[in-house]
C-alpha atoms as a PDB file:
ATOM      1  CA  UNK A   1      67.964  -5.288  24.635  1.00  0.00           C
ATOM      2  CA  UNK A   2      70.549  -3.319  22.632  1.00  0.00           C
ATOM      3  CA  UNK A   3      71.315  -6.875  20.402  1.00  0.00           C
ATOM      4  CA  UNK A   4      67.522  -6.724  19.784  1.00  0.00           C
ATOM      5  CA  UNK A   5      67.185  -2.986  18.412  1.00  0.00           C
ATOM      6  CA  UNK A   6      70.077  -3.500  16.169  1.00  0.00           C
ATOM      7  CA  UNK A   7      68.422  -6.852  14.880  1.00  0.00           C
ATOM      8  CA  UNK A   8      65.014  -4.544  14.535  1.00  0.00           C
ATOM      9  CA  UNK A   9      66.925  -1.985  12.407  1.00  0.00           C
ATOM     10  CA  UNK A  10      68.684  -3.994  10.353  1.00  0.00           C
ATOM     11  CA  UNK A  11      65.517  -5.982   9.180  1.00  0.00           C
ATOM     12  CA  UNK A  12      63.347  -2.898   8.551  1.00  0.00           C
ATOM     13  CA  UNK A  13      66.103  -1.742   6.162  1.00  0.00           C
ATOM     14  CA  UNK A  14      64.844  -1.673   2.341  1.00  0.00           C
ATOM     15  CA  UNK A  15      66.961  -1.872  -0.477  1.00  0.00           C
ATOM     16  CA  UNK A  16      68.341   1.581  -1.607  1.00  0.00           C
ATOM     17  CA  UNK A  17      67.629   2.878  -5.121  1.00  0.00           C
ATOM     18  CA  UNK A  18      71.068   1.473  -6.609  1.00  0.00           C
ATOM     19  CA  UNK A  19      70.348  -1.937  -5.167  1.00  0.00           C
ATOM     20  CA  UNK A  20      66.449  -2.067  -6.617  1.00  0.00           C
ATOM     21  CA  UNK A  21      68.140  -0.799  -9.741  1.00  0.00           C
ATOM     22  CA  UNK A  22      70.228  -3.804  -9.937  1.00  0.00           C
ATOM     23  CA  UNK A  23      68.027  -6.524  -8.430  1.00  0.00           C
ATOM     24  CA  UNK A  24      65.798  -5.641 -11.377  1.00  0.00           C
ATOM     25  CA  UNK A  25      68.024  -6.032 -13.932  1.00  0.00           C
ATOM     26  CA  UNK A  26      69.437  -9.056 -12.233  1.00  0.00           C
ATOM     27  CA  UNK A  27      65.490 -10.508 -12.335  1.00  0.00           C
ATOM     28  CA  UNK A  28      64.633  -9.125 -15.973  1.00  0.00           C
ATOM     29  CA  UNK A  29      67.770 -10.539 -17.407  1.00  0.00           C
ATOM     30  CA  UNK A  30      67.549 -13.769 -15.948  1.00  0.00           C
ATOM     31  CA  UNK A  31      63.744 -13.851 -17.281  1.00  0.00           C
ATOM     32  CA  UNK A  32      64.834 -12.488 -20.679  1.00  0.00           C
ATOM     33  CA  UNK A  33      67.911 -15.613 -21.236  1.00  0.00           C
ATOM     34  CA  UNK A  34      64.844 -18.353 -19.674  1.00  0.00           C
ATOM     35  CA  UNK A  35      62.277 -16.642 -22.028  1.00  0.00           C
ATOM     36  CA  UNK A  36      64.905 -16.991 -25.729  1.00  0.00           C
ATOM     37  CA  UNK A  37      66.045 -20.405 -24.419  1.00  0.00           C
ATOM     38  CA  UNK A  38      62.409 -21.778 -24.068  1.00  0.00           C
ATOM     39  CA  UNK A  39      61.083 -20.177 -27.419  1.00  0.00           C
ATOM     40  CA  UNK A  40      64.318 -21.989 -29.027  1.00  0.00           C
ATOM     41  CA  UNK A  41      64.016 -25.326 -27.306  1.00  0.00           C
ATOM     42  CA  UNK A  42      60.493 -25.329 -28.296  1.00  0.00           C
ATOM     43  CA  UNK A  43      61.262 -24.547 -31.771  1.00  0.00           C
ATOM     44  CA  UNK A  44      63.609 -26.640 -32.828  1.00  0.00           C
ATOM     45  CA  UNK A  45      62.755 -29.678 -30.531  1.00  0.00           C
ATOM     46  CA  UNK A  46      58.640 -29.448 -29.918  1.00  0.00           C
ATOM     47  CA  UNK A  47      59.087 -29.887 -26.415  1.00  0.00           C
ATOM     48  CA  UNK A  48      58.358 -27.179 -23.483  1.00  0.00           C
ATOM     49  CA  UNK A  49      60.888 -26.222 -20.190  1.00  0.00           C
ATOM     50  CA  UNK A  50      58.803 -28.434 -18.781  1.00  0.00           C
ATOM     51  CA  UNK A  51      58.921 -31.562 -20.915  1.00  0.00           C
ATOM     52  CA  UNK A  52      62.767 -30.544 -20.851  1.00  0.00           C
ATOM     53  CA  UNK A  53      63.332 -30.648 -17.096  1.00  0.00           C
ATOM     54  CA  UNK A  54      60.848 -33.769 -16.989  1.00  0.00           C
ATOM     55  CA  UNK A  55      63.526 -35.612 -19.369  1.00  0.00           C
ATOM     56  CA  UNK A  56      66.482 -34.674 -18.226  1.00  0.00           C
ATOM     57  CA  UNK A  57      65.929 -35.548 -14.480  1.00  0.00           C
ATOM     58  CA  UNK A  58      64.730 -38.950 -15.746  1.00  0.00           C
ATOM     59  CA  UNK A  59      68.073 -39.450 -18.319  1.00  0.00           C
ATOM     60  CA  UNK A  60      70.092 -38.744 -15.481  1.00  0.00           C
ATOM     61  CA  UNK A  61      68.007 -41.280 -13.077  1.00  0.00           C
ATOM     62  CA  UNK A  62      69.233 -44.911 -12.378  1.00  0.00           C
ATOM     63  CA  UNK A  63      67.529 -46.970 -14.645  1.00  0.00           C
ATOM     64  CA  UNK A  64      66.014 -44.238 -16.153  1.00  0.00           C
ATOM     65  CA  UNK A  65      63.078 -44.194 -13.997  1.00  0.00           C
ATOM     66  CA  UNK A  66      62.018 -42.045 -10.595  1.00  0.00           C
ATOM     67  CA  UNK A  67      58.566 -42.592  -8.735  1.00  0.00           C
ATOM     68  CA  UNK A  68      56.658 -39.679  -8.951  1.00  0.00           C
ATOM     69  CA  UNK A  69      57.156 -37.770  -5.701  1.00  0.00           C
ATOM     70  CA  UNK A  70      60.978 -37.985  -6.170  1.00  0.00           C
ATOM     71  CA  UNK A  71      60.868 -36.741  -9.618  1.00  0.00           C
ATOM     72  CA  UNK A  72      58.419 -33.809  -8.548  1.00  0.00           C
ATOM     73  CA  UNK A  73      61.270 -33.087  -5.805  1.00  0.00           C
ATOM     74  CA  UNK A  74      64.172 -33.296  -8.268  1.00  0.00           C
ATOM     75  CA  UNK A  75      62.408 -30.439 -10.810  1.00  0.00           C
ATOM     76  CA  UNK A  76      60.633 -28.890  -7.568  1.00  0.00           C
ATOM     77  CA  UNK A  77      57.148 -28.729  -8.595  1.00  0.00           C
ATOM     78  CA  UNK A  78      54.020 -29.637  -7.075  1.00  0.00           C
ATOM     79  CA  UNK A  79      52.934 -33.115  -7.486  1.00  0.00           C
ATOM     80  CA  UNK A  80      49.365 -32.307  -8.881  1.00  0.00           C
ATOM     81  CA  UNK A  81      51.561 -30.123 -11.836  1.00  0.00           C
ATOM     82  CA  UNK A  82      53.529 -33.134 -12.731  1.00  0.00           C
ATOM     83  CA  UNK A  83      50.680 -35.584 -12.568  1.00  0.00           C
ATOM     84  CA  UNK A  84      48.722 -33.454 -15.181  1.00  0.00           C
ATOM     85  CA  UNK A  85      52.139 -32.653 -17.330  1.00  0.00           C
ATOM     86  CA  UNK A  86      53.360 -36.443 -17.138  1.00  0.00           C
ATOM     87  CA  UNK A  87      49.584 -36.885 -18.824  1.00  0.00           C
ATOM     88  CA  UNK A  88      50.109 -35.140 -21.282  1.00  0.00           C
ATOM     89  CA  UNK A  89      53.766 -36.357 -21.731  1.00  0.00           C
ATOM     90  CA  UNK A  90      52.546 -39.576 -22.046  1.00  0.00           C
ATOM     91  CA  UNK A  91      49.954 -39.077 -24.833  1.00  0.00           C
ATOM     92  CA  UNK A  92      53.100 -38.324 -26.863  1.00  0.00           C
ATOM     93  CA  UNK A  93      55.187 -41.347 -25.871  1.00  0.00           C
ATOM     94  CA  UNK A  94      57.446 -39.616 -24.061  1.00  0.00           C
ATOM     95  CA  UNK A  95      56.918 -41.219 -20.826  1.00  0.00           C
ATOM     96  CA  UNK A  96      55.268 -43.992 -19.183  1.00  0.00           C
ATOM     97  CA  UNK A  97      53.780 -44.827 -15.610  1.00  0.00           C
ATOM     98  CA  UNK A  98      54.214 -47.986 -14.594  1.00  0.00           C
ATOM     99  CA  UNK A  99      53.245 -49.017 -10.721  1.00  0.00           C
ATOM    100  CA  UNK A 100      56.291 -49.511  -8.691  1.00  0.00           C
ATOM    101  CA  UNK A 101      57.897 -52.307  -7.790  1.00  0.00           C
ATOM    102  CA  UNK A 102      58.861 -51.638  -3.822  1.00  0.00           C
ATOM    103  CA  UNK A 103      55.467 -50.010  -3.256  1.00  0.00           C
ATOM    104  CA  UNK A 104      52.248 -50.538  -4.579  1.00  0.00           C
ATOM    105  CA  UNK A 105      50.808 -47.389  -3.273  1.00  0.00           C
ATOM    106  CA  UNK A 106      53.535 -45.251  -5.866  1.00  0.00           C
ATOM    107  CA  UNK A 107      54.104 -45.128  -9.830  1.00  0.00           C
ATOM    108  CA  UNK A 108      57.168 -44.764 -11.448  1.00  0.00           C
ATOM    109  CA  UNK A 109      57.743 -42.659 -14.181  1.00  0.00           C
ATOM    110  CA  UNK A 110      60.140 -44.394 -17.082  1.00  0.00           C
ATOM    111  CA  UNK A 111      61.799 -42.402 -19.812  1.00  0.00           C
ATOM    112  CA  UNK A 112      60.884 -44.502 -23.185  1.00  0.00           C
ATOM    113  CA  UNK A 113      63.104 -45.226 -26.234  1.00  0.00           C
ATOM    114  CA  UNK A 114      61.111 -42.061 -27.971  1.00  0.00           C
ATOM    115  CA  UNK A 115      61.573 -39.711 -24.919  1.00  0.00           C
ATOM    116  CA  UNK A 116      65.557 -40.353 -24.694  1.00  0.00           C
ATOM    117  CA  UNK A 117      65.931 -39.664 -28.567  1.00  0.00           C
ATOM    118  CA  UNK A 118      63.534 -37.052 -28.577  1.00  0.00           C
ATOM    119  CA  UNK A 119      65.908 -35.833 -25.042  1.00  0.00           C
ATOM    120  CA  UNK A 120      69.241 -36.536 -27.043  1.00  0.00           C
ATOM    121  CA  UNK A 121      67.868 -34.048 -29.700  1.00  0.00           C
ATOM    122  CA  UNK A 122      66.648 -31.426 -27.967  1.00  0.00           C
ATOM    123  CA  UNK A 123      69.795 -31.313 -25.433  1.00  0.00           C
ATOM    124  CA  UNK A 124      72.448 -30.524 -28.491  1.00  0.00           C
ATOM    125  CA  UNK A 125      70.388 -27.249 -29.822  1.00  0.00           C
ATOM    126  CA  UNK A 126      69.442 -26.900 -26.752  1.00  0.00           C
ATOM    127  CA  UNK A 127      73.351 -26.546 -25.014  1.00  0.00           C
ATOM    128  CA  UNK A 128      73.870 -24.388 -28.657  1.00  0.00           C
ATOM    129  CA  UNK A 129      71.484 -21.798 -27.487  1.00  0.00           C
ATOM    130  CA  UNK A 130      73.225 -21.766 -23.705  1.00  0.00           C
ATOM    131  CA  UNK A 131      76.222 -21.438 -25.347  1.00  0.00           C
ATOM    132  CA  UNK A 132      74.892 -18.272 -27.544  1.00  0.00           C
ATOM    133  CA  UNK A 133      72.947 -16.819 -25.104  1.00  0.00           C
ATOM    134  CA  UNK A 134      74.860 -16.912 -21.769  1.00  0.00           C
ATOM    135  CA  UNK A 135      78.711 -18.362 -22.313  1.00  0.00           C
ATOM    136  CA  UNK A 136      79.580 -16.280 -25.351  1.00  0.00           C
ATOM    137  CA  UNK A 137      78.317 -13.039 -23.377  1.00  0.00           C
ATOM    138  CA  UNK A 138      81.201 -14.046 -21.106  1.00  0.00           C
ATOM    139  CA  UNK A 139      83.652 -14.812 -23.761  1.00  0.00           C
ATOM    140  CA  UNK A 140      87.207 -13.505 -23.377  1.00  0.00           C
ATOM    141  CA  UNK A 141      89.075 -11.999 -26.846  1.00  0.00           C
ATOM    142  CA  UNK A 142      90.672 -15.168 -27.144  1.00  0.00           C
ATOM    143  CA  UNK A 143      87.574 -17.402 -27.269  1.00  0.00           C
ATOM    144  CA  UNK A 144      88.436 -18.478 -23.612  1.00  0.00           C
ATOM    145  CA  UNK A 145      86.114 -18.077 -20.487  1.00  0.00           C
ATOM    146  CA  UNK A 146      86.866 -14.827 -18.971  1.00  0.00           C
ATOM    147  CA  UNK A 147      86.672 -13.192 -15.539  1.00  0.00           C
ATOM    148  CA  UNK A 148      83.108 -12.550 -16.283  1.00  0.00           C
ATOM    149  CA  UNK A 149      81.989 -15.788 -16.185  1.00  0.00           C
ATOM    150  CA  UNK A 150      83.736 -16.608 -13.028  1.00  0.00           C
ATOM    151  CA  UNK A 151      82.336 -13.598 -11.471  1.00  0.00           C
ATOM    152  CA  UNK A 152      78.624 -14.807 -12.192  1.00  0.00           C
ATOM    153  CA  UNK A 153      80.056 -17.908 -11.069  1.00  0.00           C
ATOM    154  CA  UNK A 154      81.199 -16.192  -7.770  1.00  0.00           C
ATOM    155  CA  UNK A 155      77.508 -14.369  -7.413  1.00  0.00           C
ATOM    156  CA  UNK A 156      76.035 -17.553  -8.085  1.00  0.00           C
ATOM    157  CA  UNK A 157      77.931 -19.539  -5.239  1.00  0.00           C
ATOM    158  CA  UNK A 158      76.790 -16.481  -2.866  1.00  0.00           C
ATOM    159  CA  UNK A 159      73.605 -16.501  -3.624  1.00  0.00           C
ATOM    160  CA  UNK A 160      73.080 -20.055  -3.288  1.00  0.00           C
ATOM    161  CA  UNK A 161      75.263 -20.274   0.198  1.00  0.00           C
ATOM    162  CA  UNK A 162      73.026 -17.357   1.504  1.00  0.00           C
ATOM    163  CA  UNK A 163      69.645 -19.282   0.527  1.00  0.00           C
ATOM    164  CA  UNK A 164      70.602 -22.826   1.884  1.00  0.00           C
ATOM    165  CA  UNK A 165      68.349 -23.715   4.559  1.00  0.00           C
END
């Protein structure tokens, strides 16, 4: 009984005002960097997060090629979202459905010779603007990485440890 009243308290317990303080700026600033890097990578490449994500999961893919529900797993979106962005990814030669070869049920989706130049592109202005916008905040005097990158790294590695199913 006494296990279960502790357990109680500690779940009704809300975040104190020095806590909500810095879970927002933790949320803002992580919206602010995503929000700079997508208006870049649009601008300079024409393509959207999406289209980004979409490409990269596919470059790093054996042969280049995933069937559908595995590439909606890899960039975690519904598979109705990907079916209607792959359309539209497609229209610009980016991408291509083909049916798949183990299973006629599935498609595969196949990164074209357009989409991996188009990818190639996109990924060097694209790892310029991480490097501006994140890396060089963390930059020590010296132009080295500095403790402040390994303590996001160290906040990172918590976060994600605490979160695994």
């Amino acid at each position: 009984m006494e296990n279960s009243r502790a357990t109680t308290t500690r779940a009704r317990k809300s975040p104190t005002a020095h806590e909500l303080r810095v879970w927002r700026d933790f949320v803002e600033t992580g919206d602010r960097i995503r929000s700079l890097l997508a208006a870049r990578l649009q601008s300079e490449s024409g393509l959207s997060t999406g289209d980004y994500a979409v490409l990269l999961a596919l470059s790093e893919a054996e042969g280049k090629r995933l069937r559908s529900s595995d590439l909606a797993a890899v960039i975690d979106w519904e598979r109705s979202r990907l079916s209607h962005h792959l359309g539209r990814m497609e229209a610009r030669g980016l991408v291509v459905r083909e049916p798949c070869a183990t299973d006629n049920r599935g498609a595969e989706v196949v990164l074209t010779a357009a989409g991996a130049s188009q990818f190639r592109r996109a990924s060097a202005s694209h790892l310029r603007a991480v490097q501006e916008l994140f890396v060089d905040a963390f930059a020590s005097e010296d132009g080295g990485a500095s403790a402040g990158l390994e303590s996001v790294e160290t906040v990172t590695e918590a976060l994600q440890k605490h979160l695994r199913p």
